[in-house]
Every structure is written in structure tokens, then in C-alpha cells.
Protein backbone atom coordinates (compact mmCIF):
# COMPACT_ATOMS: atom_id res chain seq x y z
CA UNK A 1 120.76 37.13 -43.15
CA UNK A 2 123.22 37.85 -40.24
CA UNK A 3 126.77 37.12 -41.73
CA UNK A 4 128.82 34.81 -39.17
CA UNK A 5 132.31 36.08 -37.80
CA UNK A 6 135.30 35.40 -39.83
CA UNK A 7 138.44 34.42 -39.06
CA UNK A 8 139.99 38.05 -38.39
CA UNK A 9 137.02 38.66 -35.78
CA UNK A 10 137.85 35.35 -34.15
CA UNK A 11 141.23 36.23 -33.22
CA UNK A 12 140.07 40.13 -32.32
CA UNK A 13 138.17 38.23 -29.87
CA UNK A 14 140.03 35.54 -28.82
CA UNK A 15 143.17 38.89 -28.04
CA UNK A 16 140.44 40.75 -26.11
CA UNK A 17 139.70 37.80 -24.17
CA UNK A 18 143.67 37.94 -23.52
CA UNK A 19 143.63 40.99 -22.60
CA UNK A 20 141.08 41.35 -20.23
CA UNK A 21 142.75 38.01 -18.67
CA UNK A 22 145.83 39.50 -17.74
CA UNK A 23 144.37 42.46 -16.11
CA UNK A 24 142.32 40.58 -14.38
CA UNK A 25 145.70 38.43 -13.10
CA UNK A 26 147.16 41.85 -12.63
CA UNK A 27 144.35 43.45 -10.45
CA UNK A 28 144.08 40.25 -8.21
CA UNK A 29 147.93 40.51 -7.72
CA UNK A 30 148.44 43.97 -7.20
CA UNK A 31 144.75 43.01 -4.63
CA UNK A 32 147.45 40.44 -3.20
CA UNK A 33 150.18 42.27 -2.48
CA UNK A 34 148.20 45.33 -1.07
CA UNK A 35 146.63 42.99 1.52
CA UNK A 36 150.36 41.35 2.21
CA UNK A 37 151.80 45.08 3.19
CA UNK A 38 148.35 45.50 4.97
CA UNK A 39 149.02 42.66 7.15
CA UNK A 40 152.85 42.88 7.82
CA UNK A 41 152.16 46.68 8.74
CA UNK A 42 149.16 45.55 11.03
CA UNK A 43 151.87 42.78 12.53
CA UNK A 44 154.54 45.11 13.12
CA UNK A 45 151.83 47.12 14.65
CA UNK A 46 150.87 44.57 16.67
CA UNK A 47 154.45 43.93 18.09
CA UNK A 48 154.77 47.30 18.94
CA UNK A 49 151.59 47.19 21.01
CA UNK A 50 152.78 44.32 22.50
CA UNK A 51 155.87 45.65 23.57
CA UNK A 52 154.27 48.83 25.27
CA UNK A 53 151.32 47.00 26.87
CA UNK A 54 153.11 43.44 27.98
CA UNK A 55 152.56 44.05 31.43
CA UNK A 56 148.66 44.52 30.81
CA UNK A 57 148.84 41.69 28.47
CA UNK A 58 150.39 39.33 31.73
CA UNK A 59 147.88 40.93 34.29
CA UNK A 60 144.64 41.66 33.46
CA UNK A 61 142.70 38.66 31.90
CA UNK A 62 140.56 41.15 29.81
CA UNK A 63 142.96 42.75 27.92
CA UNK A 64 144.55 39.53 27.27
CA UNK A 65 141.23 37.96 25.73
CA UNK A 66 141.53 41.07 23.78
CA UNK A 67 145.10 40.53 22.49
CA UNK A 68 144.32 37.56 21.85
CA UNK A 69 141.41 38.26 19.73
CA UNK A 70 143.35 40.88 17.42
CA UNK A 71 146.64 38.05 17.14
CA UNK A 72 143.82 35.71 15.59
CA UNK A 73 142.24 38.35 13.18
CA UNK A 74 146.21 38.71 11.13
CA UNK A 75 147.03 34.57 11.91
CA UNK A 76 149.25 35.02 14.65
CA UNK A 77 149.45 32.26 17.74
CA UNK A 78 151.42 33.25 20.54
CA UNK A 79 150.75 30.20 22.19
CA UNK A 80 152.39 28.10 19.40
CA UNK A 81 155.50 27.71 20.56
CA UNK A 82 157.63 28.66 24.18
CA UNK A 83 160.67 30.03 21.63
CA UNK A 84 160.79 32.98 19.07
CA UNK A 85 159.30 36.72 19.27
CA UNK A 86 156.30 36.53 21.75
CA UNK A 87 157.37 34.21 23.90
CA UNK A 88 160.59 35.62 24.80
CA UNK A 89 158.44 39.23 24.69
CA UNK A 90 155.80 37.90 27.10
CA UNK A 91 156.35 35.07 28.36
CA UNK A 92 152.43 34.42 27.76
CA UNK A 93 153.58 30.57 26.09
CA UNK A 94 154.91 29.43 29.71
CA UNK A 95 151.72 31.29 31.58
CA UNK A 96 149.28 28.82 29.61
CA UNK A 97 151.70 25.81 30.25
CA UNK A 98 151.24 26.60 33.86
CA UNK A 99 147.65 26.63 33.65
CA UNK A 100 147.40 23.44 31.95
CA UNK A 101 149.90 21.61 34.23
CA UNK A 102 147.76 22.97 37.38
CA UNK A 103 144.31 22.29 35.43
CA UNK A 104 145.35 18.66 35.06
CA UNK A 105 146.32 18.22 38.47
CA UNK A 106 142.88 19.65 39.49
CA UNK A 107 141.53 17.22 37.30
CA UNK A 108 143.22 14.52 38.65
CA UNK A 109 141.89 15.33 42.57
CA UNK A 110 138.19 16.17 41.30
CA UNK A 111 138.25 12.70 39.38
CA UNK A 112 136.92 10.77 42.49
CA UNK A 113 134.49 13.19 42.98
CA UNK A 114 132.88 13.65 39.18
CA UNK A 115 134.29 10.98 37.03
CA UNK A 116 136.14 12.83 35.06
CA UNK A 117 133.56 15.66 34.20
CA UNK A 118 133.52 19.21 35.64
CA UNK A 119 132.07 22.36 35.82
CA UNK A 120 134.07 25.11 33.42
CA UNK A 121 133.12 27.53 35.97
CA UNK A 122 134.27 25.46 38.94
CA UNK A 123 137.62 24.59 37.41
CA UNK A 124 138.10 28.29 36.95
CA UNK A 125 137.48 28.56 40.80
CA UNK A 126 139.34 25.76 41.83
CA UNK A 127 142.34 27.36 39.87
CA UNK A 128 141.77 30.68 41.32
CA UNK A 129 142.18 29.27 44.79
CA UNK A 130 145.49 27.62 43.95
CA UNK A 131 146.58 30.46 42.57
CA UNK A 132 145.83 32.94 44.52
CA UNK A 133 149.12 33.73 45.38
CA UNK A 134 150.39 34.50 42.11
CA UNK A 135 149.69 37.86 40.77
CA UNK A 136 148.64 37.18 37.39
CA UNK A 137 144.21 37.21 37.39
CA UNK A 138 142.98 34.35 35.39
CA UNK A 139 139.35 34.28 32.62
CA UNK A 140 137.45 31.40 31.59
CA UNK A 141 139.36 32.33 28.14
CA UNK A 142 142.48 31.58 29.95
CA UNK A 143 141.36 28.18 30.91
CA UNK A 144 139.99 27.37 27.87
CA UNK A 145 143.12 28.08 25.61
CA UNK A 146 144.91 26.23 28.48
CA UNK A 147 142.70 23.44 27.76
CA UNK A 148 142.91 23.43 24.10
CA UNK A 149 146.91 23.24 24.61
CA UNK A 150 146.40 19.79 26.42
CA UNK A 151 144.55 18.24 23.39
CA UNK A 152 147.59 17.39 22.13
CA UNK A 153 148.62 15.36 24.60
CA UNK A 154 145.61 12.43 23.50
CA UNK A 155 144.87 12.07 26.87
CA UNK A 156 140.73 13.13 26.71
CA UNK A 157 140.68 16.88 27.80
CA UNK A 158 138.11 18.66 25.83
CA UNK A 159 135.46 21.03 26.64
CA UNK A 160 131.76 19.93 25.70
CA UNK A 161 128.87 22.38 25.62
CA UNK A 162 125.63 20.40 27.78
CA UNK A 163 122.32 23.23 28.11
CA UNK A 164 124.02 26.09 29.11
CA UNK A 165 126.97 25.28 31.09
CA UNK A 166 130.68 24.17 29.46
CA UNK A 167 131.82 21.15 31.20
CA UNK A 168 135.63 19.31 31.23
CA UNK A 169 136.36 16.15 30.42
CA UNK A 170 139.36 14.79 31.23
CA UNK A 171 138.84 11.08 30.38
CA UNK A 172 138.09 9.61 27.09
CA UNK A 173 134.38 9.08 28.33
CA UNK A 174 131.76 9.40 25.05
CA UNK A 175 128.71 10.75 25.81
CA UNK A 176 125.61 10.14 23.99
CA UNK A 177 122.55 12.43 23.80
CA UNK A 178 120.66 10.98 26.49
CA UNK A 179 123.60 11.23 28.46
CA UNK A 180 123.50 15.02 27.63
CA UNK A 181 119.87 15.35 28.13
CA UNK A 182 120.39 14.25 31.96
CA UNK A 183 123.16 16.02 32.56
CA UNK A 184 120.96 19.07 30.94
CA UNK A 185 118.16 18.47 33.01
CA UNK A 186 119.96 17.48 36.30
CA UNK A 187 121.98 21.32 36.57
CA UNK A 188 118.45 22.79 38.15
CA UNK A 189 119.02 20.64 41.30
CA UNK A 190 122.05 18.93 40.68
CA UNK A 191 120.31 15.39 40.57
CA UNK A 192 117.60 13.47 38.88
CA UNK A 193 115.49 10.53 39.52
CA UNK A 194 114.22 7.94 37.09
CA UNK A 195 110.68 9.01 37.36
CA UNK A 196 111.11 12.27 36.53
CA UNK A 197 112.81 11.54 33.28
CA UNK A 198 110.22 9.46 32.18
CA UNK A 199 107.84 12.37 32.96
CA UNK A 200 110.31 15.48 31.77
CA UNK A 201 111.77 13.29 28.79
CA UNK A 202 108.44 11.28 27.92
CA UNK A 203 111.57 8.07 27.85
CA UNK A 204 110.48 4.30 28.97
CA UNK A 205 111.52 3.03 32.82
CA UNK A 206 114.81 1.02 30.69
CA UNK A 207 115.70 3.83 28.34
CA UNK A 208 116.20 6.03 31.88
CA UNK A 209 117.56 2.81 34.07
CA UNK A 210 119.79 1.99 31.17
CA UNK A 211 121.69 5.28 30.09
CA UNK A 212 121.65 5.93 34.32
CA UNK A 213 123.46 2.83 34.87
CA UNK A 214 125.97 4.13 32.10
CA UNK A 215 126.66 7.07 33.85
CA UNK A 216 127.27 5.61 37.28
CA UNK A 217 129.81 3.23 35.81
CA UNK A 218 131.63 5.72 34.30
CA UNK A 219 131.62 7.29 37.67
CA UNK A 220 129.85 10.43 36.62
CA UNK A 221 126.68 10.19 38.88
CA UNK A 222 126.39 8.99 43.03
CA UNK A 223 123.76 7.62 43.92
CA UNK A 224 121.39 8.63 47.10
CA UNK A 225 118.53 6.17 48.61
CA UNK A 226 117.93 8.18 51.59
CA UNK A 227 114.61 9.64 51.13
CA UNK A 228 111.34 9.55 52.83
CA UNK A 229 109.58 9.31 49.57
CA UNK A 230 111.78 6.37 48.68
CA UNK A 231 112.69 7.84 45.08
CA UNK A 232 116.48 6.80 44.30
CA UNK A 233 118.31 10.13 43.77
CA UNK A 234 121.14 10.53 40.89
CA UNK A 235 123.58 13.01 41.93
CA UNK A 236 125.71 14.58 39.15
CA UNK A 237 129.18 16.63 40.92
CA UNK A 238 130.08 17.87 37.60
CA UNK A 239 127.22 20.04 37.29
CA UNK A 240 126.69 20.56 41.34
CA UNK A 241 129.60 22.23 42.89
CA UNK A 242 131.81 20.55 44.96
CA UNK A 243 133.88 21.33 48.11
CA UNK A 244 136.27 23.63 47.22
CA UNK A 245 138.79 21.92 49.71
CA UNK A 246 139.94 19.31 47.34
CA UNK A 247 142.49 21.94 46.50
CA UNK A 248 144.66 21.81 49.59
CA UNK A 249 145.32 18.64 48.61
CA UNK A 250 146.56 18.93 45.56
């Protein structure tokens, strides 16, 4: 018959267990504080490289996504606040304000034109040609950490992924998923009509009329009766580019 642990055994045990606590505690710590040095040497690193490459860092767009990408792998935001260390080293924290001020006033002059929703892309453009006088290039990634900046002010802007294409919103417009579906299917001519999402979307004549009339009111579609073939026309500007022209008078 096996013979059952006494007391003395109990307590070996119960010390082991101890034991192998602690150095457990004592591995993850010294783990810890390994990874802590790790990171404040791959900081200070990281200001150096900042230092000697700030004028890269302000011109090309590239090499700024790039920065950017290596600040986000040790937790560090440059963009968090226009005082301290990076913004007095590169001024980076009042380049993205001045993106988002001229983004919103592109906004604001497109908003006749697409309700509120544009193209990523043609944003981009339209900031390009107001800025082309300034000697700093500017990415997509610039206009999207721009963007993300503006969030804060509650005021709608967000970027929303429809097919393929990223588009802008600058109003607090929700859009359901048949909203999204005809904006989807309207970016291979820029327009759709109501029979061909009842054939390309298998939807009733109502469902189509219905979430159509949604998206005229919220002034994201034009309509165009003009056709031999007397099929009403749905134009969508946010995902059909518009005259870049609108910028002069901004």
C-alpha cells in the first residue's frame, strides 16, 4: 500500500513551491528591466537619429512614414503634443496642424460639391495644389495622421474604407451598408441607376429608391435625367473626381 505524505513532506513541498515562485518573480523582473534598458537605449537612439536626419524627416514624405513607423514600435507620438523634445526638434507637431487646418478648409469648399464625402486620393491632390508652394512633399500617411488629429475636435472627420478606395467624411453622416454597397459599385463610372442595382445587387425597386433618396438628402449623390434612354442617373462626386479649381477659392 502506497504510504501518503506526512507532514515533513508537506512543508518540503509547500518550500519548493516557494522557491521556484520567487525565481520565477525574479526571472520576469530581471525579463522587465532588460526590456526597460532595451527600450530607453532604442529611444535615445531614436533621438539621435532624429537629430541627424530632421531635415529628411520635414522633406521627404517617405522617410517620414518611416519615422513614424519606428516612433510607434517603442510608444513614442510625436504628434502628441506642439511642446517638449520633438516638437521643438522638428517641428513635425505644427506641420500636421497645418495640414489639418488646410484639410478642413478643403473640406469645407468640396462640401457643396460631395456632401461631405471625398476621395482620400483627391484630398491628397487638392492639398498638393494648395501647397505647392511650400517645400515640404506631402503622403496619403500625412493626410491621414492629419486627419486622425481632427477627431478630437467631435466635429465628424473620419476616414471610412468603401471597396477599395478610403473616403473623408467630414460631417456626422452614418452610412449604412447599402449606402456602402452603392458607393462601392458606383466608383467604376462614378454613377448608378436604380435598375442596375436591382440587377447588380438582386435589391427590390424601394430598397434601391429608398437608400437613393437617403443619399441625395444628405447631399452625397446629384442627380442627372438627361439621357436618351431615359434612365435617371445618380452621380456620386466623392468617388468621381471633381474640378480641381475649387482650390483657388479657398
Amino acid at each position: 500500500m502506497r504510504r501518503r505524505p506526512g507532514i515533513g513532506g508537506l512543508q518540503t513541498a509547500a518550500a519548493a513551491r516557494d522557491q521556484y515562485r520567487l525565481l520565477g518573480d525574479n526571472v520576469a523582473k530581471l525579463r522587465t528591466d532588460l526590456m526597460k534598458e532595451q527600450l530607453a537605449t532604442f529611444r535615445s537612439q531614436l533621438e539621435d537619429f532624429a537629430r541627424k536626419h530632421k531635415n529628411d524627416i520635414r522633406k521627404n514624405p517617405t522617410f517620414r512614414t518611416q519615422f513614424h513607423e519606428m516612433c510607434a514600435k517603442v510608444g513614442v507620438d510625436p504628434l502628441a503634443s506642439n511642446k517638449g523634445f520633438w516638437a521643438e526638434l522638428l517641428g513635425i507637431g505644427d506641420f500636421y496642424y497645418e495640414l489639418g487646418v488646410q484639410i478642413v478648409e478643403i473640406c469645407l469648399a468640396t462640401r457643396p460639391h460631395n456632401g461631405g464625402l471625398i476621395n482620400l486620393q483627391e484630398l491628397c491632390a487638392l492639398l498638393r495644389q494648395k501647397r505647392k508652394s511650400d517645400r515640404e512633399a506631402v503622403s496619403e500617411d500625412d493626410c491621414l495622421r492629419a486627419i486622425s488629429k481632427l477627431k478630437i475636435l467631435g466635429s465628424g472627420f473620419e476616414v471610412i474604407s468603401v471597396g477599395k478606395r478610403k473616403l473623408v467624411r467630414s460631417v456626422p453622416t452614418e452610412l449604412n451598408k447599402d449606402h456602402n454597397e452603392i458607393l462601392e459599385l458606383a466608383q467604376a463610372q462614378g454613377f448608378v441607376t436604380v435598375d442596375e442595382l436591382e440587377r447588380r445587387l438582386s435589391w427590390t425597386s424601394g430598397r434601391a429608391t429608398d437608400a437613393l433618396d437617403t443619399l441625395l438628402d444628405e447631399g452625397l449623390a446629384m442627380i442627372d435625367d438627361g439621357h436618351r434612354d431615359g434612365k435617371r442617373r445618380y452621380w456620386f462626386p466623392c468617388v468621381s473626381s471633381i474640378s480641381t479649381s475649387v482650390v483657388s477659392d479657398i
